[in-house]
C-alpha atoms as a PDB file:
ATOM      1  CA  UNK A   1     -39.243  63.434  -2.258  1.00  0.00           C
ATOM      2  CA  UNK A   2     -35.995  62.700  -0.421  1.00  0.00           C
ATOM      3  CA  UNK A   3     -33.151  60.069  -1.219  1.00  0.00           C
ATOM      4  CA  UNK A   4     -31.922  57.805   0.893  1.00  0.00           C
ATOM      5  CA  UNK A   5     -30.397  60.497   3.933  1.00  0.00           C
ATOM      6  CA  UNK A   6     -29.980  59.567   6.797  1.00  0.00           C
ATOM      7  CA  UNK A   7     -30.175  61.718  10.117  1.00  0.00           C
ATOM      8  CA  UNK A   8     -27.765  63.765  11.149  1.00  0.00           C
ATOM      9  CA  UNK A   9     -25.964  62.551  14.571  1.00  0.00           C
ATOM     10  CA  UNK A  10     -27.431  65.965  16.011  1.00  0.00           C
ATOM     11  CA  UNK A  11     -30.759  64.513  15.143  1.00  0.00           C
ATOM     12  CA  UNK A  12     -30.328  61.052  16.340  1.00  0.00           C
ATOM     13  CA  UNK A  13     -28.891  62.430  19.927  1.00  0.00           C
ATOM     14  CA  UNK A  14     -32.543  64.647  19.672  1.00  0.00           C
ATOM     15  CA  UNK A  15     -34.386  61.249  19.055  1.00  0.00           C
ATOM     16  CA  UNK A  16     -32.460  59.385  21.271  1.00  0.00           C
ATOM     17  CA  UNK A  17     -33.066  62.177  24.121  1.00  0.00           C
ATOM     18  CA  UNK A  18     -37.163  63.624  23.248  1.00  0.00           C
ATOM     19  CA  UNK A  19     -38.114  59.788  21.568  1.00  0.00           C
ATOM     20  CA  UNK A  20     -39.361  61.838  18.584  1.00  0.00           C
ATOM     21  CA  UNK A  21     -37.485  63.900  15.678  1.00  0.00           C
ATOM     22  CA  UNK A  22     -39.036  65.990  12.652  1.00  0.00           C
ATOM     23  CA  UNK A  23     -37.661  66.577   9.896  1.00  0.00           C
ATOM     24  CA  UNK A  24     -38.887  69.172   7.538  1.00  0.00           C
ATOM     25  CA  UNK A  25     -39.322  69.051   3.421  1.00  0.00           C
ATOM     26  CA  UNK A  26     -39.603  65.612   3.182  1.00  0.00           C
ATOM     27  CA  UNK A  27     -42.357  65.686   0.938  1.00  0.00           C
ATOM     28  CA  UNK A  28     -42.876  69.086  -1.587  1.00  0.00           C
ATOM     29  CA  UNK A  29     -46.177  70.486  -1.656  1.00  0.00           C
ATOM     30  CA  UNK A  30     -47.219  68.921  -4.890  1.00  0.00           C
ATOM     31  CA  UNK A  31     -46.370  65.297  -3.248  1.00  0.00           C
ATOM     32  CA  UNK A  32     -48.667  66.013  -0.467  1.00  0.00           C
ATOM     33  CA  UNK A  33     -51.510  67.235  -2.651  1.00  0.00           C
ATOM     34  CA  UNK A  34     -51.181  64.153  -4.413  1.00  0.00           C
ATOM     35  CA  UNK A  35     -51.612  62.037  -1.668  1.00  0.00           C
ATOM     36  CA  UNK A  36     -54.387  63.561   0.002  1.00  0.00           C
ATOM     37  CA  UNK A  37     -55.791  63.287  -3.380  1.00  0.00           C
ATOM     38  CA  UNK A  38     -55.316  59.496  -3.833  1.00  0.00           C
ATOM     39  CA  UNK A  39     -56.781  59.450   0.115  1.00  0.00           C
ATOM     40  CA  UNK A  40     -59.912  61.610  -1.033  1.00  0.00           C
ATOM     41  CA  UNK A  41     -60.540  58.644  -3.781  1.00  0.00           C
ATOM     42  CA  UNK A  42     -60.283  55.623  -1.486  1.00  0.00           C
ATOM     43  CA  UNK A  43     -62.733  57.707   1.344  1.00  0.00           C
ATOM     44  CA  UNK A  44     -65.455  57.955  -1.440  1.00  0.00           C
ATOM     45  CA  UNK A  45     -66.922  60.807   0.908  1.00  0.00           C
ATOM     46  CA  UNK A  46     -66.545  58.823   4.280  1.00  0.00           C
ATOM     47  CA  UNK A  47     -63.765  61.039   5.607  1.00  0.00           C
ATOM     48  CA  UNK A  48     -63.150  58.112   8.698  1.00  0.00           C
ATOM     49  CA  UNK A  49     -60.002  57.229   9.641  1.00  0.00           C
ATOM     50  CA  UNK A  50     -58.644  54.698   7.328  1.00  0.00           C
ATOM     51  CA  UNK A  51     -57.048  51.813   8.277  1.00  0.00           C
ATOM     52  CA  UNK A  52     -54.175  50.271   6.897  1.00  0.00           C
ATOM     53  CA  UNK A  53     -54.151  52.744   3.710  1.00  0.00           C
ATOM     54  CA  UNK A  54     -51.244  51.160   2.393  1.00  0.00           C
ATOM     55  CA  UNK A  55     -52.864  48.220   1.018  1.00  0.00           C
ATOM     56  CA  UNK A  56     -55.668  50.513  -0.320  1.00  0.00           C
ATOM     57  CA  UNK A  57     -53.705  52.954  -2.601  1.00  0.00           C
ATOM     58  CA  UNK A  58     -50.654  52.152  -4.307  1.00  0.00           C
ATOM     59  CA  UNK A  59     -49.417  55.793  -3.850  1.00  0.00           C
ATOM     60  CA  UNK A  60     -49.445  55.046   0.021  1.00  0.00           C
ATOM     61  CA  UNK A  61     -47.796  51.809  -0.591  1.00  0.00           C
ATOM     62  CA  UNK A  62     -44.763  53.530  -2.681  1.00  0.00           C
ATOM     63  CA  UNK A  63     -44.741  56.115   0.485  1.00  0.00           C
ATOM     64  CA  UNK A  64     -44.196  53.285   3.385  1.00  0.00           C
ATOM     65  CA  UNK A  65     -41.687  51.468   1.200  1.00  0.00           C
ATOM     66  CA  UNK A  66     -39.985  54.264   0.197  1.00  0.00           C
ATOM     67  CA  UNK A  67     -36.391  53.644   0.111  1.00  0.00           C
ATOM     68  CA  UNK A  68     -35.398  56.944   2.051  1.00  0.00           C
ATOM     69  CA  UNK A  69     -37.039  56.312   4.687  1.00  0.00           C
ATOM     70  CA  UNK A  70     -36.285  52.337   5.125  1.00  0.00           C
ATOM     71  CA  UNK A  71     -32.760  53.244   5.189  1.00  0.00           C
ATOM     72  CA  UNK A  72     -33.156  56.600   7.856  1.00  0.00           C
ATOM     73  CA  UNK A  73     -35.023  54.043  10.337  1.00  0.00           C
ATOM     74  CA  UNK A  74     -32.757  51.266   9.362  1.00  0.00           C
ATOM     75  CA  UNK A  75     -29.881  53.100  10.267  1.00  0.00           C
ATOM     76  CA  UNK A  76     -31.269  54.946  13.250  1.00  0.00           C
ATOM     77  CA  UNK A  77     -32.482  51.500  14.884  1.00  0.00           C
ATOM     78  CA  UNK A  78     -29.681  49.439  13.802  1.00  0.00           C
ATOM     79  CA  UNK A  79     -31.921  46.781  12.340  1.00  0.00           C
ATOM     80  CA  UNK A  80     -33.781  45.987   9.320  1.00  0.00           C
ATOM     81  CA  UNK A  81     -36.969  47.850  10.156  1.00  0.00           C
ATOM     82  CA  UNK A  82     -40.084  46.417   8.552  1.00  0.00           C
ATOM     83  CA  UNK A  83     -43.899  47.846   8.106  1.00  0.00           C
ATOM     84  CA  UNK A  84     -46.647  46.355   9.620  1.00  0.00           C
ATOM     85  CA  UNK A  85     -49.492  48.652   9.150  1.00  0.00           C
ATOM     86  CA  UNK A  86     -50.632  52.253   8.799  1.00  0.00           C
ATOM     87  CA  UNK A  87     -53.836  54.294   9.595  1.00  0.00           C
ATOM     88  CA  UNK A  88     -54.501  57.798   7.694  1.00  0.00           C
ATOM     89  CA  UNK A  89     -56.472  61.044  10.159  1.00  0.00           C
ATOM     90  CA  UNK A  90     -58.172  62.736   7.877  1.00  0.00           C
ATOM     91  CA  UNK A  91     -59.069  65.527  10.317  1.00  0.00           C
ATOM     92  CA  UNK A  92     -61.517  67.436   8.190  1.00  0.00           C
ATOM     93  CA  UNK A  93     -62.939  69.918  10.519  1.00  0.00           C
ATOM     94  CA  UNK A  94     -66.148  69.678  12.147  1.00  0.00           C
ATOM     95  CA  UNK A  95     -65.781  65.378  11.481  1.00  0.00           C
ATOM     96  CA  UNK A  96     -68.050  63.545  13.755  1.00  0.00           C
ATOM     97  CA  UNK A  97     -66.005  60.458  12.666  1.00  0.00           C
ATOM     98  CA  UNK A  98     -62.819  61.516  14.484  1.00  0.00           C
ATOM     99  CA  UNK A  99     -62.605  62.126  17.989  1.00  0.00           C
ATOM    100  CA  UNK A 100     -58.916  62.573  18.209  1.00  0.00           C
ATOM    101  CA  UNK A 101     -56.757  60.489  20.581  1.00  0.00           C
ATOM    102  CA  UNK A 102     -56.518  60.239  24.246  1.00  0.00           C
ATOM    103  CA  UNK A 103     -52.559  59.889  25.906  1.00  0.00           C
ATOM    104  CA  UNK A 104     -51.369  57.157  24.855  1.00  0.00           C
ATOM    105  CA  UNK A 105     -47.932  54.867  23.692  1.00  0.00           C
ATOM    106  CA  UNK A 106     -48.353  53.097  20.285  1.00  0.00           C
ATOM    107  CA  UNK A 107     -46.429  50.069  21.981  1.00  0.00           C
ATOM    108  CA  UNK A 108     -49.957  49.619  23.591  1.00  0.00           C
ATOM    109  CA  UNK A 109     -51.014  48.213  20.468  1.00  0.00           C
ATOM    110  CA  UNK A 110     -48.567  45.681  18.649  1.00  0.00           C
ATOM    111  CA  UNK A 111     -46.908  44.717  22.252  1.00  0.00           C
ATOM    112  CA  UNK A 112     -43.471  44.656  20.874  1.00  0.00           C
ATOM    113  CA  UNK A 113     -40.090  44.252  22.755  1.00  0.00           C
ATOM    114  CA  UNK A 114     -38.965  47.932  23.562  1.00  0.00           C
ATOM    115  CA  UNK A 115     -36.976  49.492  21.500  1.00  0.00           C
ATOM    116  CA  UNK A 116     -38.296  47.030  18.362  1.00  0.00           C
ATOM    117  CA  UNK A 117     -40.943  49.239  17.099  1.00  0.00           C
ATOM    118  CA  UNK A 118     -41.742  53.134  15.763  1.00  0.00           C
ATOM    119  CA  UNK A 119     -44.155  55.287  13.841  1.00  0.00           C
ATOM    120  CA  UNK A 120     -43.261  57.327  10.982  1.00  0.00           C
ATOM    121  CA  UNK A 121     -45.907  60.672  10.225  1.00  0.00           C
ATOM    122  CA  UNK A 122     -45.824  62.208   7.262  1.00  0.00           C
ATOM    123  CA  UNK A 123     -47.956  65.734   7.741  1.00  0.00           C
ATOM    124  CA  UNK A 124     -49.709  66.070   4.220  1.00  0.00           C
ATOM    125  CA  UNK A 125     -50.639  70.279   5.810  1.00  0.00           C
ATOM    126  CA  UNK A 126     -49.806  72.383   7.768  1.00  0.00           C
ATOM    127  CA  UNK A 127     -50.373  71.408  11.634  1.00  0.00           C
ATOM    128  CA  UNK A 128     -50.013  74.028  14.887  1.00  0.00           C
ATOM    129  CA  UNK A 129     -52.621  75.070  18.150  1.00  0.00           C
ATOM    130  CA  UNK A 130     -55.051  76.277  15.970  1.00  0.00           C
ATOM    131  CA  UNK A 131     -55.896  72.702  13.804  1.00  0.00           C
ATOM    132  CA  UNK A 132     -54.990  70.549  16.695  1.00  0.00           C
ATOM    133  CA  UNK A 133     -51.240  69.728  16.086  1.00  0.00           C
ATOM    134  CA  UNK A 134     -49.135  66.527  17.012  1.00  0.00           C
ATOM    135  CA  UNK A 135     -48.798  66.312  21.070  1.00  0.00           C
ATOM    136  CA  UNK A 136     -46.091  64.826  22.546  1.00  0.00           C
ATOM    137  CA  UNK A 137     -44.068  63.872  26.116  1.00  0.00           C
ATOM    138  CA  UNK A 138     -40.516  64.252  25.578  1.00  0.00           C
ATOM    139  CA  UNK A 139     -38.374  61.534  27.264  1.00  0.00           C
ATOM    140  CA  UNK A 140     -41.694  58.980  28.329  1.00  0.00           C
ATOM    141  CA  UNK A 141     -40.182  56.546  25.919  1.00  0.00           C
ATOM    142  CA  UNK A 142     -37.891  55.925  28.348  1.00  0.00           C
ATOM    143  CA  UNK A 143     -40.354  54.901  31.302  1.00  0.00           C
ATOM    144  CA  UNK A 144     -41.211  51.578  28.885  1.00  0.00           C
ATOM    145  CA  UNK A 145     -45.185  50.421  29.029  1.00  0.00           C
ATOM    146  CA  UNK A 146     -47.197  52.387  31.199  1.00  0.00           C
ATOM    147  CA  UNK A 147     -50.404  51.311  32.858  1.00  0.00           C
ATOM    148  CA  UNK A 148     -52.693  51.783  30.289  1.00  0.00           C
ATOM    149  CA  UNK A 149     -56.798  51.569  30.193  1.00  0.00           C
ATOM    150  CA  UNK A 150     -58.016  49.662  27.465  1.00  0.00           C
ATOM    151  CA  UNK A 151     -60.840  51.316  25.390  1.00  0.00           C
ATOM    152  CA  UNK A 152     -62.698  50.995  21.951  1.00  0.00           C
ATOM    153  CA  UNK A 153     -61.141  52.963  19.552  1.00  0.00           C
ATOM    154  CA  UNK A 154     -63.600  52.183  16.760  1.00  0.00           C
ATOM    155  CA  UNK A 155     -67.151  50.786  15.538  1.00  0.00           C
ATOM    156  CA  UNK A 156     -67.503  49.239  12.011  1.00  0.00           C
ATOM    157  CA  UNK A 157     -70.840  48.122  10.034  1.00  0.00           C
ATOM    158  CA  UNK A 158     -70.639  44.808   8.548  1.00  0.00           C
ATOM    159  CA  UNK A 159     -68.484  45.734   5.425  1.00  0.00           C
ATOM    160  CA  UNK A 160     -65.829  46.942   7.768  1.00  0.00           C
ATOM    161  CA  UNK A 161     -66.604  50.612   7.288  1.00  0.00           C
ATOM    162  CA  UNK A 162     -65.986  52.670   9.949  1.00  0.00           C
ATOM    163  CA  UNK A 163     -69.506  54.091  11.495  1.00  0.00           C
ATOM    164  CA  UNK A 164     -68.121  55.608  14.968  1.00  0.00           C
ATOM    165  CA  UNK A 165     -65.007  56.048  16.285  1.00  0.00           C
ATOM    166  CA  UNK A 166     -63.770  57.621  20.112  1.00  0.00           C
ATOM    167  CA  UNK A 167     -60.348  59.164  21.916  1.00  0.00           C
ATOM    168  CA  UNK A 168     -58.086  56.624  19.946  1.00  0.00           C
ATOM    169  CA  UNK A 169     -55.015  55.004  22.288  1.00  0.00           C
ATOM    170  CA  UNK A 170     -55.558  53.230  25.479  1.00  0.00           C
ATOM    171  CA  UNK A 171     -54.848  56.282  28.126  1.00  0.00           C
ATOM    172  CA  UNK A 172     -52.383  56.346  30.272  1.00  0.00           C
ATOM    173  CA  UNK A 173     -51.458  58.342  33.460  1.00  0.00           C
ATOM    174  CA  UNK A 174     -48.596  60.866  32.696  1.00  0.00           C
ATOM    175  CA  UNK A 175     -46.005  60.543  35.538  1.00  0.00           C
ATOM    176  CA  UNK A 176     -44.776  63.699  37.400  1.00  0.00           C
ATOM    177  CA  UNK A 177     -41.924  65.760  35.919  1.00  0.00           C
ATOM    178  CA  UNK A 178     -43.090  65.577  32.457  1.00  0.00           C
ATOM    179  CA  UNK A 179     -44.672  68.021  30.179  1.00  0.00           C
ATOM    180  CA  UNK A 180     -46.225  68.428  26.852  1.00  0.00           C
ATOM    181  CA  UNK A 181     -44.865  70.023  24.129  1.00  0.00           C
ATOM    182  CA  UNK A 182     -47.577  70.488  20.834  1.00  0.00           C
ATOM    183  CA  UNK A 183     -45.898  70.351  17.637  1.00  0.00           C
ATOM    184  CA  UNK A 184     -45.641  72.860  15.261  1.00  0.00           C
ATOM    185  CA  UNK A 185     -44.884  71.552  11.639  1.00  0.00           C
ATOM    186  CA  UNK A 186     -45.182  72.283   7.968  1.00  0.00           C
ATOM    187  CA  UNK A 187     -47.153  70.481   4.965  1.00  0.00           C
ATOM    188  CA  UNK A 188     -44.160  67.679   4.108  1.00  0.00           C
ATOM    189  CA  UNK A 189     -42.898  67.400   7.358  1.00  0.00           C
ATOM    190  CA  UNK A 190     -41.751  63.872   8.452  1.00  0.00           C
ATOM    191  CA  UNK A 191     -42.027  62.795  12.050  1.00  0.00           C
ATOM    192  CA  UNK A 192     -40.247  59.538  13.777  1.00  0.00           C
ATOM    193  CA  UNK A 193     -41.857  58.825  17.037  1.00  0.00           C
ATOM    194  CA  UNK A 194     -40.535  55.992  19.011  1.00  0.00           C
ATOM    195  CA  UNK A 195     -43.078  53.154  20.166  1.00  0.00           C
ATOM    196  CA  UNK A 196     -43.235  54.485  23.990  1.00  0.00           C
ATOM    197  CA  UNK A 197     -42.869  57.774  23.742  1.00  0.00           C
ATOM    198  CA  UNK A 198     -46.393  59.142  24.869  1.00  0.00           C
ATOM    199  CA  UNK A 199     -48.554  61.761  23.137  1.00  0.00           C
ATOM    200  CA  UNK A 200     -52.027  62.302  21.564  1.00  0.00           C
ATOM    201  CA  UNK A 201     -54.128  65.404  19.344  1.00  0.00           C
ATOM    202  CA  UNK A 202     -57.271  66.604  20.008  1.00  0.00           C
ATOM    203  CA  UNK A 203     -59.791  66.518  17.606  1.00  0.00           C
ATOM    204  CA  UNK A 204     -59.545  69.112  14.885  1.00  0.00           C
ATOM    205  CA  UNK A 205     -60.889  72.430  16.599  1.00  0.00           C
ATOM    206  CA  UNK A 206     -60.338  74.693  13.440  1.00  0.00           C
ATOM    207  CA  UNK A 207     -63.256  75.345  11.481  1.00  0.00           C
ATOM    208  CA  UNK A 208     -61.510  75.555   7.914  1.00  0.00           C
ATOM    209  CA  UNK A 209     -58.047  73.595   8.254  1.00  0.00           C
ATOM    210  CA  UNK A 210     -57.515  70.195   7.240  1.00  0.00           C
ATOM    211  CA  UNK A 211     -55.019  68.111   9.405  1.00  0.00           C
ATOM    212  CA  UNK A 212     -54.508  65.099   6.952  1.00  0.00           C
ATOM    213  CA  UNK A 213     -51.607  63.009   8.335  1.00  0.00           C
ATOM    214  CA  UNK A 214     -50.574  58.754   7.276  1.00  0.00           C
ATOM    215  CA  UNK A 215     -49.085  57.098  10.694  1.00  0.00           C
ATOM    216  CA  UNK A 216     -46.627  54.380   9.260  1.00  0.00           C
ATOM    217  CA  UNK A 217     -45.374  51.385  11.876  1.00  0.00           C
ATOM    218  CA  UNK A 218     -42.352  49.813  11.882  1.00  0.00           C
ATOM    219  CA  UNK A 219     -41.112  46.848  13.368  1.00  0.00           C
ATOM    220  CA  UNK A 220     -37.456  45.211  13.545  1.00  0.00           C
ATOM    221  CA  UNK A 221     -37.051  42.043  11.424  1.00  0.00           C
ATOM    222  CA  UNK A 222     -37.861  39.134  13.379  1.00  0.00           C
ATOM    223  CA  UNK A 223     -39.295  40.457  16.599  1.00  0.00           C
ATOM    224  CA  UNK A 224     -42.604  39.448  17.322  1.00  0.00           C
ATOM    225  CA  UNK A 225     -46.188  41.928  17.212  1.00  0.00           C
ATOM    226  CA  UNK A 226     -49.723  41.703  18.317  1.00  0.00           C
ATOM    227  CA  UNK A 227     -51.525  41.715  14.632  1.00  0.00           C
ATOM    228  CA  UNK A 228     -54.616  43.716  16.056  1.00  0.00           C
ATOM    229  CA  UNK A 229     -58.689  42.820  15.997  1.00  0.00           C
ATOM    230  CA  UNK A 230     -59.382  45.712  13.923  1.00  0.00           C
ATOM    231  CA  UNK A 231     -55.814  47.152  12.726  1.00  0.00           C
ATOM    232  CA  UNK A 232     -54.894  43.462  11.300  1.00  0.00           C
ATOM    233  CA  UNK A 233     -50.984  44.599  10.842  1.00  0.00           C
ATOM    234  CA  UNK A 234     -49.018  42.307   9.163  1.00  0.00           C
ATOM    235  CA  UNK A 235     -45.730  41.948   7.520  1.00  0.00           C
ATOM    236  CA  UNK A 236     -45.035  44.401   4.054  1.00  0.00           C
ATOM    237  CA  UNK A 237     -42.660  43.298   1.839  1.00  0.00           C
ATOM    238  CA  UNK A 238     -39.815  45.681   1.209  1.00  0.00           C
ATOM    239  CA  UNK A 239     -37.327  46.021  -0.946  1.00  0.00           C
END
């Protein structure tokens, strides 16, 4: 796993432009196995989505507090940047239990001031086309909150387990003059996606790839968030 290195100013200006960056080789190939491993323990054989992961597995918990990538957000956002919550896809294929996501912001969600808050992915395989990759709308972050219509994203049995879920994001309508752009990235890969910046994923179409991915959110210090019925984010310590 990485130090603490931050973005290049090629990178930010890419962030800054698209509202998302990736960064290859953040993770080796061991650290990913690892993690999907610790994932595989807390599913028990209920491969649903799994909220807030973090304060499930203490390997997940090292991951969102990891030093090198407080101080890459930090710096990028000029702000202490704190988590607030995380959700793990494990995209098995053929999984009734994920539906993927429809077009969406994240911002839809926690309701923060713009520019306060961003997602961090970290891509635990391989992702392109052909096992539904990462989808995004380069330069929507910049539009702020779109019109969004709200829908259930999950259903849960009474110990919180999660039984059904659908399309996952409150859709929006994607204005003219901008296009999609799927993602093509390797096993390690970290992605920063800003708050507004719009995308989605289909639901795993391949019928042998994984797509196992942890979505990490970030606020800045102070600024206030919508904690979520279901997602229940809340303020992680950091070092």
């Amino acid at each position: 796993m990485i130090g603490a290195k931050l973005l290049t100013q090629a990178q930010r200006d890419y962030y800054v432009e698209n509202g998302y960056v990736a960064l290859e080789d953040f993770l080796s190939g061991e650290e990913c196995d690892a993690l999907a491993g610790a994932a595989d323990v807390v599913a028990a054989g209920h491969y649903a989505n799994i909220l807030n992961l973090h304060a499930k597995s203490e390997a997940f918990h090292r991951l969102i507090v990891h030093p090198g990538i407080l101080a890459m957000i930090d710096d990028l956002q000029g702000a202490r940047m704190i988590p607030i919550g995380s959700i793990f896809f494990f995209c098995k294929p053929g999984n009734e239990l994920e539906k993927g996501s429809a077009w969406h912001q994240d911002n839809y969600a926690p309701k923060a001031p713009y520019g306060s808050y961003l997602f961090v992915a970290v891509a635990l395989d391989d992702a392109d086309e052909t096992n539904g990759s990462l989808i995004v709308f380069p330069g929507t972050h910049k539009l702020g909150d779109l019109p969004s219509k709200p829908s259930k994203n999950f259903e849960f049995d009474a110990k919180g387990k999660v039984v059904a879920s659908y399309p996952i994001g409150n859709e929006v309508e994607i204005p003219t003059g901008y296009a999609p752009v799927q993602l093509r990235y390797s096993k390690g890969t970290l992605l920063l996606v800003h708050g507004h910046t719009v995308h989605g994923a289909p639901a795993n179409p391949s019928p042998k790839r994984w797509r196992r991915k942890l979505y990490m959110h970030y606020i800045k210090d102070g600024d206030p968030f919508w904690p979520g019925w279901n997602a229940r984010r809340a303020l992680v310590d950091r070092p």
